[in-house]
C-alpha atoms as a PDB file:
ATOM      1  CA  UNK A   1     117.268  97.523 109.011  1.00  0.00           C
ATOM      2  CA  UNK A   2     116.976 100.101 106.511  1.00  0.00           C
ATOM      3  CA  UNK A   3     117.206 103.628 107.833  1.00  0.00           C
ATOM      4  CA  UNK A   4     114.030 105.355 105.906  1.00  0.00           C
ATOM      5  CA  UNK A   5     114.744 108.859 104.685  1.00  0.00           C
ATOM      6  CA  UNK A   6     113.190 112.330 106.373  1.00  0.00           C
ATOM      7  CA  UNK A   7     111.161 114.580 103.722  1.00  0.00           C
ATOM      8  CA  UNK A   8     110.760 117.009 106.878  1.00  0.00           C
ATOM      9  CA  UNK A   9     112.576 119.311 104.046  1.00  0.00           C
ATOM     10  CA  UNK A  10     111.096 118.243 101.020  1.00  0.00           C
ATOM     11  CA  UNK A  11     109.589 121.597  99.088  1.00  0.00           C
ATOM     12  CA  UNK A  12     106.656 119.103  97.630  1.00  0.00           C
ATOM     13  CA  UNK A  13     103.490 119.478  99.855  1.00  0.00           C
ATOM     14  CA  UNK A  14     103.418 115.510  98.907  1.00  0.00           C
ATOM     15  CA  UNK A  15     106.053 114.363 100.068  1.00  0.00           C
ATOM     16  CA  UNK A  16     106.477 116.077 103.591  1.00  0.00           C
ATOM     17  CA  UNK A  17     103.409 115.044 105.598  1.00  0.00           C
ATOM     18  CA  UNK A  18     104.473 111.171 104.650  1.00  0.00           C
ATOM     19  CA  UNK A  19     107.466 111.745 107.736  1.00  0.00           C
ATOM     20  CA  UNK A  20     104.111 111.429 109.745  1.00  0.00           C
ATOM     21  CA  UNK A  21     101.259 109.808 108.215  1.00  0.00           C
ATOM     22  CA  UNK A  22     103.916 107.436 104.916  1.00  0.00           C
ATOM     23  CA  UNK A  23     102.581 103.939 106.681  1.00  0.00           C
ATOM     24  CA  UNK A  24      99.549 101.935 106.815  1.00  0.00           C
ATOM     25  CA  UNK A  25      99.589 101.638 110.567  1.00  0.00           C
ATOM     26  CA  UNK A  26     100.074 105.316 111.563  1.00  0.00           C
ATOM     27  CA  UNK A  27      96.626 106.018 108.326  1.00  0.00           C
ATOM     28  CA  UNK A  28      94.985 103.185 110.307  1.00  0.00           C
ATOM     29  CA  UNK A  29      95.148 104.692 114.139  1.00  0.00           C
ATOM     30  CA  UNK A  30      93.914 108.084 112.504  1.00  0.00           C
ATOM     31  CA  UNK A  31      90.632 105.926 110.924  1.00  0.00           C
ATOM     32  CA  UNK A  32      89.979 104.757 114.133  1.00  0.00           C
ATOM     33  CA  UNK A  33      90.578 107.537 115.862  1.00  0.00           C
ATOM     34  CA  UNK A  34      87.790 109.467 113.630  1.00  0.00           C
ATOM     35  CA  UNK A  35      85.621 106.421 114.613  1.00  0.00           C
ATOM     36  CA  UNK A  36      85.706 107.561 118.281  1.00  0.00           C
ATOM     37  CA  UNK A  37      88.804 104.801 119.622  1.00  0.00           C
ATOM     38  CA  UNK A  38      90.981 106.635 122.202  1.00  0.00           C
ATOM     39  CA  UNK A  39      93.102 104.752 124.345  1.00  0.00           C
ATOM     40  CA  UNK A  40      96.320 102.217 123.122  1.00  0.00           C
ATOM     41  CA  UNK A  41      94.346  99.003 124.256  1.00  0.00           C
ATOM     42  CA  UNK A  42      91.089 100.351 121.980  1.00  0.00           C
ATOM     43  CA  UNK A  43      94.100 100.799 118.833  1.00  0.00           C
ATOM     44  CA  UNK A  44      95.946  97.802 120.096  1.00  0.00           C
ATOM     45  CA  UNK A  45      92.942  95.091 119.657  1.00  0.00           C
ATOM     46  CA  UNK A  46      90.950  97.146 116.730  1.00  0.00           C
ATOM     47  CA  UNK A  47      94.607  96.430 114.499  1.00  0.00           C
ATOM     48  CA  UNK A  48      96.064  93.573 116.158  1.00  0.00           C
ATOM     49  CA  UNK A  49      99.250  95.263 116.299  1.00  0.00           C
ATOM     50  CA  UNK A  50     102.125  94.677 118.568  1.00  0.00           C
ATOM     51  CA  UNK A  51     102.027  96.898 121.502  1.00  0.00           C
ATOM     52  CA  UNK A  52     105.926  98.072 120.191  1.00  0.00           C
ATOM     53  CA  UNK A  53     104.646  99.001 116.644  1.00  0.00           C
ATOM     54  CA  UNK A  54     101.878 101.019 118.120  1.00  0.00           C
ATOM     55  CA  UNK A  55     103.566 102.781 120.546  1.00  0.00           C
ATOM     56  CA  UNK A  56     106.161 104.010 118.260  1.00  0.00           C
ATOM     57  CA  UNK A  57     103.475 105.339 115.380  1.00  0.00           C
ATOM     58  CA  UNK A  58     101.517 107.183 118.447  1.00  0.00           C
ATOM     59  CA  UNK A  59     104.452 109.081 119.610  1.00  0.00           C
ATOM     60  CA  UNK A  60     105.369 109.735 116.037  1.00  0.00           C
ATOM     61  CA  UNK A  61     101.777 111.177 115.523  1.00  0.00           C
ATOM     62  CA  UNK A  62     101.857 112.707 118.763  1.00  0.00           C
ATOM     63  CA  UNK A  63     105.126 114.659 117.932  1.00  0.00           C
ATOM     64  CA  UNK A  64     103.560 115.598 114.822  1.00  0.00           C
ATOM     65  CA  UNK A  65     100.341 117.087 115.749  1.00  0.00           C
ATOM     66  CA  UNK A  66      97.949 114.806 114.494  1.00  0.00           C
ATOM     67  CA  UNK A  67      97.003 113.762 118.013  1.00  0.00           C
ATOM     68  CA  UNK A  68      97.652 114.575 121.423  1.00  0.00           C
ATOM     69  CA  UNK A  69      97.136 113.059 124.129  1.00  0.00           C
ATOM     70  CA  UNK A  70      94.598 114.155 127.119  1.00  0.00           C
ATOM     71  CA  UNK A  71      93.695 112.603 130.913  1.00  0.00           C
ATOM     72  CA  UNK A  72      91.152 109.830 130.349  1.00  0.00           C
ATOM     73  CA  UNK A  73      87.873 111.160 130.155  1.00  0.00           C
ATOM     74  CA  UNK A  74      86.239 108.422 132.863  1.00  0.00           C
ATOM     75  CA  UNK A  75      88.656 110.346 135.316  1.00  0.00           C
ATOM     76  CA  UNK A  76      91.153 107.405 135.809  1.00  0.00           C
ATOM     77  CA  UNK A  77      94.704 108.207 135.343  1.00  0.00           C
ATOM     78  CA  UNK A  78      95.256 106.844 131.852  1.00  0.00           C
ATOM     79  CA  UNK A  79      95.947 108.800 129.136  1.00  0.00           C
ATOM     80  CA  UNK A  80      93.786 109.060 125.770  1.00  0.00           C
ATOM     81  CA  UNK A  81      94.710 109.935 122.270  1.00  0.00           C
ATOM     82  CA  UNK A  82      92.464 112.464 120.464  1.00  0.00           C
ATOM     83  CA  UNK A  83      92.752 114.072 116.906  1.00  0.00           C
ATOM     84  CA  UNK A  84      94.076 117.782 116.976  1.00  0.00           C
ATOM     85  CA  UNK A  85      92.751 120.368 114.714  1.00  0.00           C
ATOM     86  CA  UNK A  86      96.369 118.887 112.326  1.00  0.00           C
ATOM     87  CA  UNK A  87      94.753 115.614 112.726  1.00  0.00           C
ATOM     88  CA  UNK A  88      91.407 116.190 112.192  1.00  0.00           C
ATOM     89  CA  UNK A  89      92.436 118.227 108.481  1.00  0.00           C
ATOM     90  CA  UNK A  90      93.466 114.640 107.435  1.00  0.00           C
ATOM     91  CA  UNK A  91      89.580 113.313 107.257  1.00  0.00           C
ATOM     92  CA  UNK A  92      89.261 114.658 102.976  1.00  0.00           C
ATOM     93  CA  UNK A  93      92.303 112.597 102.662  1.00  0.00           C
ATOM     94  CA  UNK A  94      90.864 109.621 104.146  1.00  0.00           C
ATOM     95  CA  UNK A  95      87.630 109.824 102.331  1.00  0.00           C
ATOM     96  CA  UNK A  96      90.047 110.741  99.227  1.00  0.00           C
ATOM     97  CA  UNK A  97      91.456 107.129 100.288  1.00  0.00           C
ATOM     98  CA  UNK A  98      88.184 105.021 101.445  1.00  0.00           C
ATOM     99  CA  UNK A  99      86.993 105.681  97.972  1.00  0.00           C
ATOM    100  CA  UNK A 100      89.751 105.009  95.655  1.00  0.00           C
ATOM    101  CA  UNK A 101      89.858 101.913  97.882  1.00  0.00           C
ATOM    102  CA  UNK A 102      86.229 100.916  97.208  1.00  0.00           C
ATOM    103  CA  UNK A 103      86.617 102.024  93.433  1.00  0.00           C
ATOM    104  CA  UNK A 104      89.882  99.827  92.765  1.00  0.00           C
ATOM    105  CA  UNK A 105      89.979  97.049  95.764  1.00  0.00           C
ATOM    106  CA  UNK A 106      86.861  95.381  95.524  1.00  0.00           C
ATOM    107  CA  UNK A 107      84.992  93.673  93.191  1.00  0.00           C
ATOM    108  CA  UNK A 108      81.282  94.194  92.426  1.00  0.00           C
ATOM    109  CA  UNK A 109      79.092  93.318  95.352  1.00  0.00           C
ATOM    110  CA  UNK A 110      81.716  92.878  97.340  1.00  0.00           C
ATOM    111  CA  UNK A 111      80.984  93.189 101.046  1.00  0.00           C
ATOM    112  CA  UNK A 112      82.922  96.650 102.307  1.00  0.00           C
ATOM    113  CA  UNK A 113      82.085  99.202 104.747  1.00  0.00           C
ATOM    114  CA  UNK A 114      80.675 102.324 103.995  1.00  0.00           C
ATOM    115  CA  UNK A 115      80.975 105.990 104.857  1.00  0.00           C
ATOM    116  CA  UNK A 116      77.837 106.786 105.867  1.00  0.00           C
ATOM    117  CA  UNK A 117      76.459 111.168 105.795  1.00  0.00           C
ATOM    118  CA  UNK A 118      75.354 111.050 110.281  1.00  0.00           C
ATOM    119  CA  UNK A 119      72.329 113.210 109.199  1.00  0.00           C
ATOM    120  CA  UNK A 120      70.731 111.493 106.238  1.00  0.00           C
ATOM    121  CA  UNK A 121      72.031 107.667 106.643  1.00  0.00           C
ATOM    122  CA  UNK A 122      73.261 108.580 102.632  1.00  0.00           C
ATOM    123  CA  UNK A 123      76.285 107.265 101.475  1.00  0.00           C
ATOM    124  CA  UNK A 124      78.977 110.238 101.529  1.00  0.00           C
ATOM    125  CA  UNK A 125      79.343 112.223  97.850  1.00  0.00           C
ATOM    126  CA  UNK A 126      82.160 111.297  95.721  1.00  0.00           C
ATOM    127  CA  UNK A 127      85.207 113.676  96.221  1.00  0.00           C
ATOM    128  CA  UNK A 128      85.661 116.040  93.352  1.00  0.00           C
ATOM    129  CA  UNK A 129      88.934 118.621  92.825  1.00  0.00           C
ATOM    130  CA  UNK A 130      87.265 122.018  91.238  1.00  0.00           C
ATOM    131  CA  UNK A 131      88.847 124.882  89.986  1.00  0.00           C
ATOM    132  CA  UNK A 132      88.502 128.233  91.066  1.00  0.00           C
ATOM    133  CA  UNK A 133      85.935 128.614  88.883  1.00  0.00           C
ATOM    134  CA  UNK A 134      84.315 125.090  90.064  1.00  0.00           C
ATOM    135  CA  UNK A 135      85.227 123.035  87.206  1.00  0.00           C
ATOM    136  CA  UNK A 136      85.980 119.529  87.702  1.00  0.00           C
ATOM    137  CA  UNK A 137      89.490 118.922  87.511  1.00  0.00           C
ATOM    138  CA  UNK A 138      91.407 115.678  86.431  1.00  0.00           C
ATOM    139  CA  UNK A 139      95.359 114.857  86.238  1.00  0.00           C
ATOM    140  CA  UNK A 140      95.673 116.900  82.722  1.00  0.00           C
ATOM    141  CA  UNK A 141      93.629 119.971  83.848  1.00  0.00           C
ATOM    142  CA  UNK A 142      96.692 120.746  86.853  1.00  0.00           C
ATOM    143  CA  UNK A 143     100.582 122.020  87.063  1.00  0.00           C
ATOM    144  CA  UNK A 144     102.949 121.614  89.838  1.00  0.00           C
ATOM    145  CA  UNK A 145     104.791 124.686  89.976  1.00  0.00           C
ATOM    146  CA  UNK A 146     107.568 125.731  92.381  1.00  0.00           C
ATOM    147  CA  UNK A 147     106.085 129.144  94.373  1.00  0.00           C
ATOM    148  CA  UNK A 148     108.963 131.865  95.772  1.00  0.00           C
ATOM    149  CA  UNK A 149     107.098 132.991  98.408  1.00  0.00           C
ATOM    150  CA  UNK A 150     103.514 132.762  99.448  1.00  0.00           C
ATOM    151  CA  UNK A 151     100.686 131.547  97.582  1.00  0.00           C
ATOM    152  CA  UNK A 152      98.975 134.669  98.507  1.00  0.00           C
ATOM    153  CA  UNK A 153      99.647 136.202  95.030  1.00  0.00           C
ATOM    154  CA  UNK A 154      98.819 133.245  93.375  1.00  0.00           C
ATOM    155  CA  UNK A 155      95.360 133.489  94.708  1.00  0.00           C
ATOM    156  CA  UNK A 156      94.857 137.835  93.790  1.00  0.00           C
ATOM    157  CA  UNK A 157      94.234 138.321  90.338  1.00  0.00           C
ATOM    158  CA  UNK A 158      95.355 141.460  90.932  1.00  0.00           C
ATOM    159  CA  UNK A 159      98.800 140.950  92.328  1.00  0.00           C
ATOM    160  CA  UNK A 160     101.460 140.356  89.972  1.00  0.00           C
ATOM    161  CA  UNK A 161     102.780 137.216  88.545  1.00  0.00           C
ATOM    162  CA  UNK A 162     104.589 135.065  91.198  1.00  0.00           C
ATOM    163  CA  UNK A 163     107.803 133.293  90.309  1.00  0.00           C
ATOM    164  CA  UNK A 164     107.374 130.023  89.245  1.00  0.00           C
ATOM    165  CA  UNK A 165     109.455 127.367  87.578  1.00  0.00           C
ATOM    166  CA  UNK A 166     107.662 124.487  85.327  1.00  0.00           C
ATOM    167  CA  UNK A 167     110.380 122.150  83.674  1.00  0.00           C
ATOM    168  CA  UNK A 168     109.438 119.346  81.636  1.00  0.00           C
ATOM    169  CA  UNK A 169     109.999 116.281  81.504  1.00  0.00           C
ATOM    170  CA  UNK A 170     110.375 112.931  79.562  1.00  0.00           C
ATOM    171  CA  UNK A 171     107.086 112.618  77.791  1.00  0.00           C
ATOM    172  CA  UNK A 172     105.770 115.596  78.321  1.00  0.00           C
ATOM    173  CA  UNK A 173     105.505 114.901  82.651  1.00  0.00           C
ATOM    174  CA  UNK A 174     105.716 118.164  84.418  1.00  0.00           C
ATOM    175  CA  UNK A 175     108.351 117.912  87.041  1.00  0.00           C
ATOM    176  CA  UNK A 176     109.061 120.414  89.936  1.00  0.00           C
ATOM    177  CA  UNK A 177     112.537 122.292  89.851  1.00  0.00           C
END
């Protein structure tokens, strides 16, 4: 078996969290977890996963942060799995993912599920990335630059220029140094 490498000290925001969330079964316990599922036999028969695979991606998402796990709320000595405050910062990132998914994966008319707004019974808004100024923002309105130090001055239009490093690449990409 291949030995899958760590980003745990990657510098690209990207890359790291992947060490913890990088497969489909580990993005799929998180879904059902913000669906209300807490206990391995709920995950176990929701993803028809062996009870080896699951166990593993738990503990990994335990050691992480994303969940924790918590005496069973019927008072029973099992354990439960619930989303930490880590865990529960991944839901934009799942509705980022639900609909690119229902964009690109199915075909018109196609029979999906749908993220629903609790209050209103209205489908949930399309995800936008604005500016500070609330522009929408697309792939050629951004940089990736490398930050020495906090983002802090980045953000003060008053503090000075931060140190950054922008080196392009072939075709014009922008690449991080």
């Amino acid at each position: 078996m291949v030995k899958r490498t760590s980003h745990r000290r990657a510098k690209c925001p990207v890359a790291r969290p992947l060490d913890a969330i990088g497969d489909w079964w580990s993005m799929l316990i998180i879904r059902d977890a913000f669906e209300g599922l807490r206990r391995f036999g709920e995950f176990q028969k929701n993803l028809g996963v062996a009870r080896n695979i699951l166990a593993v991606r738990l503990r990994n998402l335990v050691e992480h942060g994303i969940l924790e796990m918590v005496p069973a709320t019927d008072g029973s000595s099992y354990q439960e799995y619930v989303l930490t405050e880590k865990g529960r910062g991944l839901f934009p990132v799942l509705v980022a993912l639900r609909q690119w998914g229902e964009d690109f994966f199915f075909t018109p008319g196609e029979s999906h599920v749908l993220l629903l707004d609790r209050k209103y019974g209205l489908p949930v808004r399309k995800l936008e990335v604005r500016s500070q100024d609330r522009r929408v923002l697309g792939p050629m309105d951004t940089v990736v630059r490398a930050v020495q130090g906090t983002l802090q001055s980045l953000k003060s239009p008053d503090a000075s220029e931060p140190q950054v490093m922008v080196r392009r690449g072939r075709a014009g990409a922008r690449r991080r140094t």
